[in-house]
Protein backbone atom coordinates (compact mmCIF):
# COMPACT_ATOMS: atom_id res chain seq x y z
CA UNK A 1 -131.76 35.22 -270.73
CA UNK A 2 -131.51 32.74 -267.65
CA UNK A 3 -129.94 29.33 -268.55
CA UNK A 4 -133.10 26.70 -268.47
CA UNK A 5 -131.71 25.15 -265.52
CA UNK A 6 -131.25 27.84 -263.75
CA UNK A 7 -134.72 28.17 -264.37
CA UNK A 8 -138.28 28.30 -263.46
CA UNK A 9 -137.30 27.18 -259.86
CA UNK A 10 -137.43 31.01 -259.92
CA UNK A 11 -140.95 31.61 -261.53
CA UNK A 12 -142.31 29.11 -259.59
CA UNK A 13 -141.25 30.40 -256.13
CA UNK A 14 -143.15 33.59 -256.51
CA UNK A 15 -146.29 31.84 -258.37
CA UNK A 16 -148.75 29.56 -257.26
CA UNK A 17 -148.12 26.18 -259.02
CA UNK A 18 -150.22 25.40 -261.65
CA UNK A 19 -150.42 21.62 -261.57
CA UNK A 20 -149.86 21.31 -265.03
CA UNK A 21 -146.49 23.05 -264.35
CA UNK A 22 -145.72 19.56 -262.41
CA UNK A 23 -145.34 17.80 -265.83
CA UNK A 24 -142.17 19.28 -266.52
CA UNK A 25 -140.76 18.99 -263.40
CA UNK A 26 -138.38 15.70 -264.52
CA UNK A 27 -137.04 18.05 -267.32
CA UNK A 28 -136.61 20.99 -265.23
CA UNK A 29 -134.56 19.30 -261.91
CA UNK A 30 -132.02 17.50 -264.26
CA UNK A 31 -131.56 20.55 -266.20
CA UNK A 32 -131.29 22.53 -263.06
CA UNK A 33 -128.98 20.04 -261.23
CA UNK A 34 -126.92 19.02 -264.60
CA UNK A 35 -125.21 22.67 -264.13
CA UNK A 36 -123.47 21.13 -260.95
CA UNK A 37 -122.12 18.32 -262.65
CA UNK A 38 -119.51 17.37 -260.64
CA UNK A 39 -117.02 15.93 -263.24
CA UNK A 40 -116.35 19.60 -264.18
CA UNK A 41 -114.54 20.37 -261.00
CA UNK A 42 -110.60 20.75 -261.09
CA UNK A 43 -110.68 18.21 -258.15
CA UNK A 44 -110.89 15.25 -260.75
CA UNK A 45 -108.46 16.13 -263.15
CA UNK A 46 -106.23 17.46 -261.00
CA UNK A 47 -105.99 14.40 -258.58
CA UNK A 48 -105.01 12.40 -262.40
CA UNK A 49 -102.18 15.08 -263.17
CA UNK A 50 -100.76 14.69 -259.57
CA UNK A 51 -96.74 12.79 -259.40
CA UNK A 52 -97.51 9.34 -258.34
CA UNK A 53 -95.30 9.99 -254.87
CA UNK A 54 -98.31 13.27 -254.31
CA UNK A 55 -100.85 10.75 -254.79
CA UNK A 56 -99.89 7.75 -253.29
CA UNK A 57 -99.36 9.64 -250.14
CA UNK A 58 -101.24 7.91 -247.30
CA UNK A 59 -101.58 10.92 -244.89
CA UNK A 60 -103.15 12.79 -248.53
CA UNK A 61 -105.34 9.68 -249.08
CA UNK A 62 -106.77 9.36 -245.84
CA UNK A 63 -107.64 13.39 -245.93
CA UNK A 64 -109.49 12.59 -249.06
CA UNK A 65 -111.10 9.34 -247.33
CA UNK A 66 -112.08 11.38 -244.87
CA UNK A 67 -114.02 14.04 -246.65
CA UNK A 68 -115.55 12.38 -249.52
CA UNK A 69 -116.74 9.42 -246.80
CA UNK A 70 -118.34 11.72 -245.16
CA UNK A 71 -120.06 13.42 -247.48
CA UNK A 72 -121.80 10.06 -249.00
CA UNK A 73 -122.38 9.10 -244.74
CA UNK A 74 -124.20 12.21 -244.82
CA UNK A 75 -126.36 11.26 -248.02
CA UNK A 76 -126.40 7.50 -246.86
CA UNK A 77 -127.99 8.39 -243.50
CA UNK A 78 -130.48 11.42 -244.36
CA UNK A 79 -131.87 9.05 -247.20
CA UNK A 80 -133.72 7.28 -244.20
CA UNK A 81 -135.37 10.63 -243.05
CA UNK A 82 -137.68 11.28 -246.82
CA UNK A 83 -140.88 13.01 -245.80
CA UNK A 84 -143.69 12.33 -248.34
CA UNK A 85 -143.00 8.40 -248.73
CA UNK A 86 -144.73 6.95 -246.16
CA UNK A 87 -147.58 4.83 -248.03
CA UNK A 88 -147.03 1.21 -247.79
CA UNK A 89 -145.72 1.19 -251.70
CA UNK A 90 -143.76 3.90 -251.19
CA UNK A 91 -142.02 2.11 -248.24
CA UNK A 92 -141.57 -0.60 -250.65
CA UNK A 93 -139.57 1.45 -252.70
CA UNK A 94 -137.64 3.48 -250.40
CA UNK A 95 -136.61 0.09 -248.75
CA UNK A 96 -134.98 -0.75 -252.03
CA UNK A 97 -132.91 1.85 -251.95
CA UNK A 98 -131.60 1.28 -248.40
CA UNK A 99 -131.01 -2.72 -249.85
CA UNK A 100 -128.79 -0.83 -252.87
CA UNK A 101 -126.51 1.26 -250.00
CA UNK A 102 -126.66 -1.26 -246.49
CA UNK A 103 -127.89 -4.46 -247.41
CA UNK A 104 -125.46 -5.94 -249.88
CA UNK A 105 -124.35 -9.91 -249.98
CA UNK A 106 -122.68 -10.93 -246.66
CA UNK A 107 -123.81 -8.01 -244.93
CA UNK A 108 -121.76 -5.42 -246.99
CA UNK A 109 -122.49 -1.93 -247.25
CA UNK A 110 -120.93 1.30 -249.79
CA UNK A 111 -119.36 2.24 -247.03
CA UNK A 112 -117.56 -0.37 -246.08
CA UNK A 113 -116.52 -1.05 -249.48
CA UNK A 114 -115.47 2.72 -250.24
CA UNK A 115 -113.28 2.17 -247.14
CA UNK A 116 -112.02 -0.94 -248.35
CA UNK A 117 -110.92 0.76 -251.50
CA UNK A 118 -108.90 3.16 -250.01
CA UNK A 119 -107.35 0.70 -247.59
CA UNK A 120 -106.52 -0.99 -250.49
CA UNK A 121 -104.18 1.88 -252.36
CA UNK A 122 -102.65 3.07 -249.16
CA UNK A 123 -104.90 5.39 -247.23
CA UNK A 124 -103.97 6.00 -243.60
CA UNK A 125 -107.85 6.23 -242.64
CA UNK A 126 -108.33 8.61 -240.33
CA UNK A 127 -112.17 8.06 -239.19
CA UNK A 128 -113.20 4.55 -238.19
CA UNK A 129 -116.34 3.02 -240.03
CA UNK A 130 -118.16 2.89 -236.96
CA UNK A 131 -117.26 6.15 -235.68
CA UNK A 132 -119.46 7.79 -238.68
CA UNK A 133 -122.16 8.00 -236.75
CA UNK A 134 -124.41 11.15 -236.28
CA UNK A 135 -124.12 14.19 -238.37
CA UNK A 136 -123.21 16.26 -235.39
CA UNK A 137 -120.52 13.86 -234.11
CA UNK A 138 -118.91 13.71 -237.60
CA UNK A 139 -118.83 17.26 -237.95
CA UNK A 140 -116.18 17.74 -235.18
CA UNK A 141 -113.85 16.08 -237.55
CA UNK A 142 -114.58 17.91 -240.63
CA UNK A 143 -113.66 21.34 -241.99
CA UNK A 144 -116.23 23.92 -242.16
CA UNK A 145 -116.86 23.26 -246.05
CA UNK A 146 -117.93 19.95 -245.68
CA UNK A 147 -119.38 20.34 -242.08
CA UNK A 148 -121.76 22.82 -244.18
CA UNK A 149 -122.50 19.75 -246.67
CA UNK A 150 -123.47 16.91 -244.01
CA UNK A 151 -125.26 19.32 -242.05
CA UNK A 152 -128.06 20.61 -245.00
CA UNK A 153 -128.00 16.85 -245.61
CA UNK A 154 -129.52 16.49 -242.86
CA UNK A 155 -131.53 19.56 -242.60
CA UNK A 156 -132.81 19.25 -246.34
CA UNK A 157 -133.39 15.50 -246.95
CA UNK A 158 -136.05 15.59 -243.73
CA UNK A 159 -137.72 18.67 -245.80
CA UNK A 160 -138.23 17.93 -249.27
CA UNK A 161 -137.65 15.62 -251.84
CA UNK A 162 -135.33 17.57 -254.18
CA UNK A 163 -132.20 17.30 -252.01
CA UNK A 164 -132.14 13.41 -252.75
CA UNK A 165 -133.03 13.78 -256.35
CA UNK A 166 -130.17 16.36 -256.93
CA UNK A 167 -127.34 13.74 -255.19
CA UNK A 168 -128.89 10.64 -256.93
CA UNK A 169 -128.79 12.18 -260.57
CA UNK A 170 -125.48 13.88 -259.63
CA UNK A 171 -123.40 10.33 -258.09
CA UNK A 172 -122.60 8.55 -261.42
CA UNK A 173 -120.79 11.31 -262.63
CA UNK A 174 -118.80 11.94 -259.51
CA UNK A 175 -118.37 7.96 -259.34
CA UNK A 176 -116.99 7.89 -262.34
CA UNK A 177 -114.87 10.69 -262.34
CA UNK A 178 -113.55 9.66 -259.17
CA UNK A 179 -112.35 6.27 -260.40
CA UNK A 180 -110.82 7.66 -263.44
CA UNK A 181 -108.70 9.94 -261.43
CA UNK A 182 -107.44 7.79 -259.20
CA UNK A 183 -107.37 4.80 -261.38
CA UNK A 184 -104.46 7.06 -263.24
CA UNK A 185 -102.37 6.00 -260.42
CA UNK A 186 -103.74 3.27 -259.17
CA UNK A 187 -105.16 1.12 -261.94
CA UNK A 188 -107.16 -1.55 -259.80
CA UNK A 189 -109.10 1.16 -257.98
CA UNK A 190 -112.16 1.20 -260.60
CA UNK A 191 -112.54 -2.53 -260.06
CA UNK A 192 -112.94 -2.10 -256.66
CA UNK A 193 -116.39 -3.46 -255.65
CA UNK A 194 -117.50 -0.08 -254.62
CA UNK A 195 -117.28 1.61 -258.22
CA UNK A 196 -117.57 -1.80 -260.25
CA UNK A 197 -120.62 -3.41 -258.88
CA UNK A 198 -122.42 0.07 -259.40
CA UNK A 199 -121.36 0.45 -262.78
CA UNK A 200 -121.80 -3.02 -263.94
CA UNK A 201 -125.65 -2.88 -262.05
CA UNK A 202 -126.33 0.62 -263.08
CA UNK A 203 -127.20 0.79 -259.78
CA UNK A 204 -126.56 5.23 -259.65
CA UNK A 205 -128.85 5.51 -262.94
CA UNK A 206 -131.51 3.31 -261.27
CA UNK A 207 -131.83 5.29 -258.39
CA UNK A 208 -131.52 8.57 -260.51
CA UNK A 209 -134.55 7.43 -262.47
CA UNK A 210 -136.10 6.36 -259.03
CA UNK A 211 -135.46 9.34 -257.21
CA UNK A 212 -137.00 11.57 -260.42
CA UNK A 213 -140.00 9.41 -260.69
CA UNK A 214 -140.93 9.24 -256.70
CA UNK A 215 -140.73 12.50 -256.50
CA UNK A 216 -142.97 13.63 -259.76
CA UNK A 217 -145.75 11.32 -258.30
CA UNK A 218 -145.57 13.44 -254.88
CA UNK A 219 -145.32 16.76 -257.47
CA UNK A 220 -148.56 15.45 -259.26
CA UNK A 221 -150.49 15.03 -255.56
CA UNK A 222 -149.22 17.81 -253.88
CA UNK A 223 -148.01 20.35 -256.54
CA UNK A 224 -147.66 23.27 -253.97
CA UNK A 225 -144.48 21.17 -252.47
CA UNK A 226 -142.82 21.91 -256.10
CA UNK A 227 -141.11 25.15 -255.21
CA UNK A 228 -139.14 24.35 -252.23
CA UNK A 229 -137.78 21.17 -253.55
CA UNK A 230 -136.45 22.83 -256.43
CA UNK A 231 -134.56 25.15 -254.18
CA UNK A 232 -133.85 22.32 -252.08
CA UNK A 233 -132.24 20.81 -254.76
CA UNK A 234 -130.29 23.63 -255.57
CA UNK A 235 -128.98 24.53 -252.08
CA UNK A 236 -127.67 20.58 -251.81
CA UNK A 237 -126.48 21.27 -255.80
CA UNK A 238 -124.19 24.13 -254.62
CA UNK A 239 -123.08 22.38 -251.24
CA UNK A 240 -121.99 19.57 -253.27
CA UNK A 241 -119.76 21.61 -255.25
CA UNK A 242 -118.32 22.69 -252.08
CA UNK A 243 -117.34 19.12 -251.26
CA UNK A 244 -115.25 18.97 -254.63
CA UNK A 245 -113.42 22.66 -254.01
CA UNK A 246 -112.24 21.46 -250.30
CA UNK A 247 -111.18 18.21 -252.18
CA UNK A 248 -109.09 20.52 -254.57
CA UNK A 249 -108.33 22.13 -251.76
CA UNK A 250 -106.81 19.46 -250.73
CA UNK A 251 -104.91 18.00 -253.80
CA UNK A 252 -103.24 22.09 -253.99
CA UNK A 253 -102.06 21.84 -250.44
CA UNK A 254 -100.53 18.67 -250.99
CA UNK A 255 -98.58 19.50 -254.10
CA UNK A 256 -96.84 23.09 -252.32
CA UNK A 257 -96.15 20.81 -249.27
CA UNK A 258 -94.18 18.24 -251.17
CA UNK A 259 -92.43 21.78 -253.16
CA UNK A 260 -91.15 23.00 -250.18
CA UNK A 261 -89.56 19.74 -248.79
């Protein structure tokens, strides 16, 4: 038998929707998107097991920068590009979330703070903040794993609602994990403002919930939209894992460099 998540995404691609089907669509994306958590990658724990001179490398740090900043970029800028949300109310809320990412006190955004945090343990940043611009651009900078990543960002956030559900139910995990790694070896990096203020604010979970709940009262009007955001959601699902396995990528090539010096 199928795992649940892997799920009815399945049945109801080759169905028409019944729109009582739409009820358990909450239930059914974070059970199908929960089986990419990404705090089960090797990235994460392998990043904490690294010697302290692997991981306070600055060339190593900036690589990392480089990739996981441009994956969120991708996320960051697509989120402006949501078909289906274009009442006045839904505006409303959509604008919140832009607030949460770009419109922090004294004109701070995430990605200026995620910079900032890596500045702040070392990185040699290889990518400006202003030179993330469009996803095209940033892709001649990127490997082909994460090129893949920004550009279904782009492609699937301007489609359907399930991309953006999948990577908001998905972030506090990879957040966290993220900090914890790191934090191994550099202890200050979870209180940087760019994991702490999210954590202390639950600002990930609210947008999770937000995400889930926008898009089930789009489900409930337009029901027939349900199958290709599930598989939406499950394209960006395994795209994001690619993100982590170039990151671990990363971390391996890193360690048999330093071996053969």
């Amino acid at each position: 038998m199928a795992p649940d998540g892997a799920l009815a995404y399945r049945e109801w691609d080759r169905v028409d929707v019944d729109p009582r089907a739409v009820d358990e669509f909450p239930r059914k994306m974070t059970a199908l998107v929960e089986q990419h958590r990404p705090s089960r990658m090797p990235f994460f724990r392998r990043v904490a097991a690294l010697p302290f001179a692997i991981a306070s490398d600055p060339d190593f740090l900036g690589q990392v920068h480089l990739v996981y900043q441009s994956a969120m970029h991708a996320t960051r800028a697509a989120v402006y590009y949501l078909p289906h949300l274009d009442s006045p109310a839904m505006r409303k809320r959509k604008l919140q979330i832009f607030i949460d990412d770009d419109g922090l006190k004294g004109g701070d955004t995430h990605h200026y703070q995620l910079t900032r945090a890596f500045q702040n343990i070392g990185a040699n940043i290889q990518l400006g903040d202003e030179d993330f611009g469009s996803h095209d651009e940033l892709c001649r900078h990127l490997d082909p794993e994460t090129g893949h990543f920004v550009r279904l960002a782009q492609k699937l956030y301007a489609r359907s609602l399930g991309p953006w559900c999948a990577v908001e139910i998905l972030s506090v995990d990879w957040m966290q994990a993220l900090a914890e790694a790191f934090s191994v070896h550099f202890p200050q990096f979870i209180h940087e403002p760019y994991f702490e203020e999210c954590f202390s604010q639950h600002v990930e979970e609210r947008h999770a919930q937000e995400s889930l709940n926008v898009t089930h009262m789009v489900m409930q009007e337009r029901p027939e939209l349900l199958p290709e955001t599930m598989r939406d959601a499950k394209m960006m699902a395994e795209a994001l894992d690619g993100v982590w396995n170039n990151l671990d990528r990363l971390v391996q090539t890193a360690r048999r460099r330093t071996r053969r010096l």
